[in-house]
N, C-alpha and C. Protein backbone atom coordinates (compact mmCIF):
# COMPACT_ATOMS: atom_id res chain seq x y z
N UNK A 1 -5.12 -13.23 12.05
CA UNK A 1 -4.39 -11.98 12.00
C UNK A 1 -5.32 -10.82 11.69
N UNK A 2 -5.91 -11.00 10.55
CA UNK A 2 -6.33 -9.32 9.95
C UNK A 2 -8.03 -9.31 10.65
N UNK A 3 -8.64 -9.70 10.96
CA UNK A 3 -10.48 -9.88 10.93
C UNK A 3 -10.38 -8.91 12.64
N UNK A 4 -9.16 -9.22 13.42
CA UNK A 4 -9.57 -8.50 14.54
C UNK A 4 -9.34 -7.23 14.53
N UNK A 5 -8.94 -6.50 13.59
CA UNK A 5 -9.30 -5.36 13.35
C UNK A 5 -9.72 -4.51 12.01
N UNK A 6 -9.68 -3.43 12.25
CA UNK A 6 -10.38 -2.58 11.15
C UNK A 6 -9.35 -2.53 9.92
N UNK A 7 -10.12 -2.80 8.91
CA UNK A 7 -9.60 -3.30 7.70
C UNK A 7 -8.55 -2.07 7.24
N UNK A 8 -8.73 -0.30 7.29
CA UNK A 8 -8.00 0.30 7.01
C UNK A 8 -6.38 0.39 7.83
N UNK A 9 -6.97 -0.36 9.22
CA UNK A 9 -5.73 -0.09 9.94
C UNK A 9 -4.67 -1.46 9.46
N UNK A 10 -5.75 -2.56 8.78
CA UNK A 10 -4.95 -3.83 8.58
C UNK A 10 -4.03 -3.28 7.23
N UNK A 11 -4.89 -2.42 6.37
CA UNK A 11 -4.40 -2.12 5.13
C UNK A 11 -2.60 -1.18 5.37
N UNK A 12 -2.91 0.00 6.55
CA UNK A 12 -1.39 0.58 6.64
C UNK A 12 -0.64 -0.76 7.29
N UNK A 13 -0.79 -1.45 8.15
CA UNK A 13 -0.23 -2.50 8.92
C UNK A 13 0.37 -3.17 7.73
N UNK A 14 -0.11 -3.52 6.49
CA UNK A 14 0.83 -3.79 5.11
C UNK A 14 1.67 -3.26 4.49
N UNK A 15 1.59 -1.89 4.66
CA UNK A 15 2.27 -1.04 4.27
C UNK A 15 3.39 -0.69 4.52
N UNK A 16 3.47 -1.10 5.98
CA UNK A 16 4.66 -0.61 7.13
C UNK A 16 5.82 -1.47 6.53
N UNK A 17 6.18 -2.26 5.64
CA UNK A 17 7.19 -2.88 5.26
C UNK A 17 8.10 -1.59 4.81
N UNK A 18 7.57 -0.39 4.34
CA UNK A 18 8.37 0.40 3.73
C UNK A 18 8.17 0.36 2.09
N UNK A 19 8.04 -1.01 1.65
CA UNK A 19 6.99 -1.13 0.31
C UNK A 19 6.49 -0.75 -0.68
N UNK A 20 6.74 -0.58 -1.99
CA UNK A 20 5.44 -0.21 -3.09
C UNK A 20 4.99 -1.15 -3.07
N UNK A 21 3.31 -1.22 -2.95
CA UNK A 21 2.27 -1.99 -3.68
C UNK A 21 1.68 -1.59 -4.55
N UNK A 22 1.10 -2.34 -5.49
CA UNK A 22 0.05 -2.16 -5.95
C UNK A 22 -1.11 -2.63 -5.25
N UNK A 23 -2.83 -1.88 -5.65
CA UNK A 23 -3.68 -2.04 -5.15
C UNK A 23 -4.29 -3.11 -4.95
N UNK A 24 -4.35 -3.85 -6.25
CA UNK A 24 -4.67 -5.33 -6.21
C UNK A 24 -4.33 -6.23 -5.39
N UNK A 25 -2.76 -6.00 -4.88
CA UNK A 25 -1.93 -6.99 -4.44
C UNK A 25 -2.04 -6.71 -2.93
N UNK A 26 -2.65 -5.55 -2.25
CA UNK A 26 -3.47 -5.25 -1.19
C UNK A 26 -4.68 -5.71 -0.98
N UNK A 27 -5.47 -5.46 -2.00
CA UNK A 27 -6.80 -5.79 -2.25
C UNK A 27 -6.88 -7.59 -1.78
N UNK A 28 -6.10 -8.24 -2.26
CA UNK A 28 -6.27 -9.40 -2.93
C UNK A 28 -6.06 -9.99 -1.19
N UNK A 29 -5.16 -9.48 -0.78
CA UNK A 29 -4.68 -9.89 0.89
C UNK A 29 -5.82 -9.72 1.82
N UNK A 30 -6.40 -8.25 1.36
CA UNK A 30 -7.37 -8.29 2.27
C UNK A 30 -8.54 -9.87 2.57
N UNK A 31 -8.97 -9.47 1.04
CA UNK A 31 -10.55 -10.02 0.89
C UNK A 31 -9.51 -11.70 1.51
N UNK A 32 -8.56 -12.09 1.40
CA UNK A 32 -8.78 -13.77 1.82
C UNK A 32 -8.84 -13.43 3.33
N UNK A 33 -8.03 -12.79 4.13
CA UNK A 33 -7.93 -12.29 5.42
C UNK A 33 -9.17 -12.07 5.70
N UNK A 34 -10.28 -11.59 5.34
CA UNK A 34 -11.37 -10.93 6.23
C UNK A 34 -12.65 -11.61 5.37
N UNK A 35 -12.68 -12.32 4.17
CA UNK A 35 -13.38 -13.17 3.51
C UNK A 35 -14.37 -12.32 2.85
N UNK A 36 -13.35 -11.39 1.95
CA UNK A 36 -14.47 -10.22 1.21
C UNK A 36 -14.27 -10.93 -0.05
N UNK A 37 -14.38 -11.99 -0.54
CA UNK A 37 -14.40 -12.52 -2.13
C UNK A 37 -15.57 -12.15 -2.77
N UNK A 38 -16.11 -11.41 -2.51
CA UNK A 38 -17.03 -10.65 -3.99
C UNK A 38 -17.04 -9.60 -4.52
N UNK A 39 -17.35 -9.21 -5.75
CA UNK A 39 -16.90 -8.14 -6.45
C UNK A 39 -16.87 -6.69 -5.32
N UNK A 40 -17.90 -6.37 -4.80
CA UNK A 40 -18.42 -5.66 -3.46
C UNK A 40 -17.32 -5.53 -2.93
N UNK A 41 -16.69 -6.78 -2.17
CA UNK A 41 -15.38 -6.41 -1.14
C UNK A 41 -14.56 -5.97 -1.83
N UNK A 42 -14.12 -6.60 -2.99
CA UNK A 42 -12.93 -5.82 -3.56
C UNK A 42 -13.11 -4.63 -4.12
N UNK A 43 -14.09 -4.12 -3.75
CA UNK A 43 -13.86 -2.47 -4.71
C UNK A 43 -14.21 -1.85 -3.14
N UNK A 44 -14.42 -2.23 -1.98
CA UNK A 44 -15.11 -1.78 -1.01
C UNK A 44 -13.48 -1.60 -0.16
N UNK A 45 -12.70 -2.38 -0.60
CA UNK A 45 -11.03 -2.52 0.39
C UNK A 45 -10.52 -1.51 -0.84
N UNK A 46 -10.90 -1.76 -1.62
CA UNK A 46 -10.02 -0.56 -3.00
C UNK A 46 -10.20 0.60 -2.44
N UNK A 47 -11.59 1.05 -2.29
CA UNK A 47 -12.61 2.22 -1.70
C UNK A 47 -11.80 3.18 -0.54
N UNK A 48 -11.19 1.57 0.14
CA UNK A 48 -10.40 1.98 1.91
C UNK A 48 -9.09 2.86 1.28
N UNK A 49 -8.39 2.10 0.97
CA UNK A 49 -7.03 2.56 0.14
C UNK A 49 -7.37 3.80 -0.37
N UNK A 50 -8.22 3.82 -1.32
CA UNK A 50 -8.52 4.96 -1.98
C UNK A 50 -8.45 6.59 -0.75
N UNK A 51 -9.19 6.10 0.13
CA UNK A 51 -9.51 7.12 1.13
C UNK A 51 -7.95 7.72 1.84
N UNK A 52 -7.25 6.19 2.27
CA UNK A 52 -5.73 6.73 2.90
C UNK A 52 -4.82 7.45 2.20
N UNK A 53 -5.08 7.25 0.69
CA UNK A 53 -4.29 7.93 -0.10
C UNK A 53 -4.65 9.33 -0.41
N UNK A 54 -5.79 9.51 0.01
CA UNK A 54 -6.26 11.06 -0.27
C UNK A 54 -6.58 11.85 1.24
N UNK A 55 -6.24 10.68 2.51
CA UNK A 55 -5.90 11.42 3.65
C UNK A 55 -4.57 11.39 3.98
N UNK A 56 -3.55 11.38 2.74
CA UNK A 56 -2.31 11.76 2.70
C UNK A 56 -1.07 10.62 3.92
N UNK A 57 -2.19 9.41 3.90
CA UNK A 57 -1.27 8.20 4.61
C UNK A 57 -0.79 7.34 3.69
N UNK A 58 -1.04 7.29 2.26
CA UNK A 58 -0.70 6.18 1.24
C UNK A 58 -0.09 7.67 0.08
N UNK A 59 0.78 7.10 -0.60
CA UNK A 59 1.18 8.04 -1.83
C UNK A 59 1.26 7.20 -3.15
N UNK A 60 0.44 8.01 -3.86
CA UNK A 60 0.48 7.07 -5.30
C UNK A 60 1.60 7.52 -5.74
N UNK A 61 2.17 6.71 -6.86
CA UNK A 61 2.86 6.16 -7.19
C UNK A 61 3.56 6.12 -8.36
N UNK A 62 2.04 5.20 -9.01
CA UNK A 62 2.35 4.89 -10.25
C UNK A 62 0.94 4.87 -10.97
N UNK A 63 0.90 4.38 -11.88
CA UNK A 63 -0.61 3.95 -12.41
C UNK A 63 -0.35 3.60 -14.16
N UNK A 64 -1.37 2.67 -13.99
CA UNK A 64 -1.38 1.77 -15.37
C UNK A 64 -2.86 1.24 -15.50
N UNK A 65 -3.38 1.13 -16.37
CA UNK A 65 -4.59 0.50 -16.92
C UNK A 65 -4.43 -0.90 -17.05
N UNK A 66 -5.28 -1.90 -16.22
CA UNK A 66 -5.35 -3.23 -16.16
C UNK A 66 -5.81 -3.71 -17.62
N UNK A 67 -4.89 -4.02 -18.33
CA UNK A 67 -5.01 -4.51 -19.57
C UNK A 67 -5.51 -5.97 -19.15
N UNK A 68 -4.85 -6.81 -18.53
CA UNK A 68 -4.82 -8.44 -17.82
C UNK A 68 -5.96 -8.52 -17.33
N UNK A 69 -6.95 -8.10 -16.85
CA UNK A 69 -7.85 -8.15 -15.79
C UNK A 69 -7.29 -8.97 -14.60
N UNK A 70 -6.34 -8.28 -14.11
CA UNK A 70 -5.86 -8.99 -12.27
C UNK A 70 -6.57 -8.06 -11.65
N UNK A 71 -7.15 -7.13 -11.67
CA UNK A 71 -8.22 -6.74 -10.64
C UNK A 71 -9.69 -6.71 -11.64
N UNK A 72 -9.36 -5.20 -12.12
CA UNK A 72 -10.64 -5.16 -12.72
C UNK A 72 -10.35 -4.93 -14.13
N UNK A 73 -10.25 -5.76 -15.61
CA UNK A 73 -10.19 -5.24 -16.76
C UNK A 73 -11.09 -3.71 -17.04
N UNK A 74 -9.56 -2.96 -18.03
CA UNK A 74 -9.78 -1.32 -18.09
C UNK A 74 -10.45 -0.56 -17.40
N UNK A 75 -9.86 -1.24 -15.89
CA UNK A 75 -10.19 -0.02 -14.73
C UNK A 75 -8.18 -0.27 -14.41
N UNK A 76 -8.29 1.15 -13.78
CA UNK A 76 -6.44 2.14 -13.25
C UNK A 76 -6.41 1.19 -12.32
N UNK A 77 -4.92 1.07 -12.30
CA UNK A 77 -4.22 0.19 -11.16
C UNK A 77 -3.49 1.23 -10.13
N UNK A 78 -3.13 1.27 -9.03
CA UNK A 78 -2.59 2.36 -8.52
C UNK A 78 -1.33 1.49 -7.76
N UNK A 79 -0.26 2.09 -7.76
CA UNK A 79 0.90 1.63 -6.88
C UNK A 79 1.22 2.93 -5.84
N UNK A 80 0.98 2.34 -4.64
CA UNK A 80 1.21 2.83 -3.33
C UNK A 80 2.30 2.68 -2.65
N UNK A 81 2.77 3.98 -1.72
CA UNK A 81 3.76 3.60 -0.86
C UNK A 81 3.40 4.54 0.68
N UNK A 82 3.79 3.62 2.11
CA UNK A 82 3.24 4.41 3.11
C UNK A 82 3.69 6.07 3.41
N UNK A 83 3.32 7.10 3.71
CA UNK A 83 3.86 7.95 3.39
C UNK A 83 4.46 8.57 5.27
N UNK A 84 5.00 9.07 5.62
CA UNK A 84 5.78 9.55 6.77
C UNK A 84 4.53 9.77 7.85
N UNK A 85 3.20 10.66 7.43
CA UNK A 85 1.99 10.81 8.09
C UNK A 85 1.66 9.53 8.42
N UNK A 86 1.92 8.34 7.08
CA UNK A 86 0.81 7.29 7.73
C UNK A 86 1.43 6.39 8.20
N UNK A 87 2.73 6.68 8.32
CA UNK A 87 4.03 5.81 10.03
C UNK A 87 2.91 6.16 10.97
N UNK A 88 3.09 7.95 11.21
CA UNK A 88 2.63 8.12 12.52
C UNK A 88 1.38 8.37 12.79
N UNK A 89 0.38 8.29 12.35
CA UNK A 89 -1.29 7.73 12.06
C UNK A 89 -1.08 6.38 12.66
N UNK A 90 -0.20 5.56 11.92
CA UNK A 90 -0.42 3.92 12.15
C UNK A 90 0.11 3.76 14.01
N UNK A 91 0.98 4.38 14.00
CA UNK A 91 2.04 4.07 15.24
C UNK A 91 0.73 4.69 16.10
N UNK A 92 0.17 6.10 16.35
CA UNK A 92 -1.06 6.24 16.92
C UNK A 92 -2.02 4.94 17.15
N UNK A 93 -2.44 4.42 15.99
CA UNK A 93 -3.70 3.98 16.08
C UNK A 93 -2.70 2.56 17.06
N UNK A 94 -2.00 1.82 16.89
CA UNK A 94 -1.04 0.75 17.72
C UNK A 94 -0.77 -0.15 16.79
N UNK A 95 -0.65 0.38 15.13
CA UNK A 95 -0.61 -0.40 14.40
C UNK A 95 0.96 -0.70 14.01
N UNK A 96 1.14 -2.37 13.67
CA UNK A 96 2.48 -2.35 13.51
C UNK A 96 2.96 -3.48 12.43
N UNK A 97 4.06 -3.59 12.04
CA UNK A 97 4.45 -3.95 10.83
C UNK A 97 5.02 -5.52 11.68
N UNK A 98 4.05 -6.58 10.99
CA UNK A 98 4.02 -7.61 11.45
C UNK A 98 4.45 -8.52 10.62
């Protein structure tokens, strides 16, 4: 599923459920999908997210400090949702909710 394409377009293609995520729980999908299991990938798919949400295709949310370490202990957790731009960004690029 996810390796044949570009990881940001795989990332809205998650999104399209309509959905809050959190980042991790994106993150975490990616790296088994595209085989980013090292510290690197996961801050590198965080990195991606990071970018859609500040090109106004992801909308934060929420945010909490990873007390647990499920991503990164006392680094921000962010909860995302797709935002109306990044329907039609995704629907452009031929991305779709699978």
């Amino acid at each position: 599923m996810g390796k044949n394409r570009p990881i940001k377009f795989r990332i809205l293609e998650l999104f399209l459920d309509g959905k809050e995520h959190w980042n991790y729980e994106i993150v975490s999908k990616i790296q088994k999908e595209y085989d980013m299991n090292s510290a690197y990938g996961r801050d590198s798919i965080n990195f991606d997210i990071i970018e859609l949400a500040s090109g106004g295709m992801l909308k934060d949310l929420e945010q909490r400090v990873d007390e647990e370490g499920i991503y990164k202990k006392g680094f921000l957790l962010h909860k995302y949702v797709i935002t109306d731009f990044g329907k039609v960004r995704g629907s452009d690029a031929c991305v779709r909710y699978v």
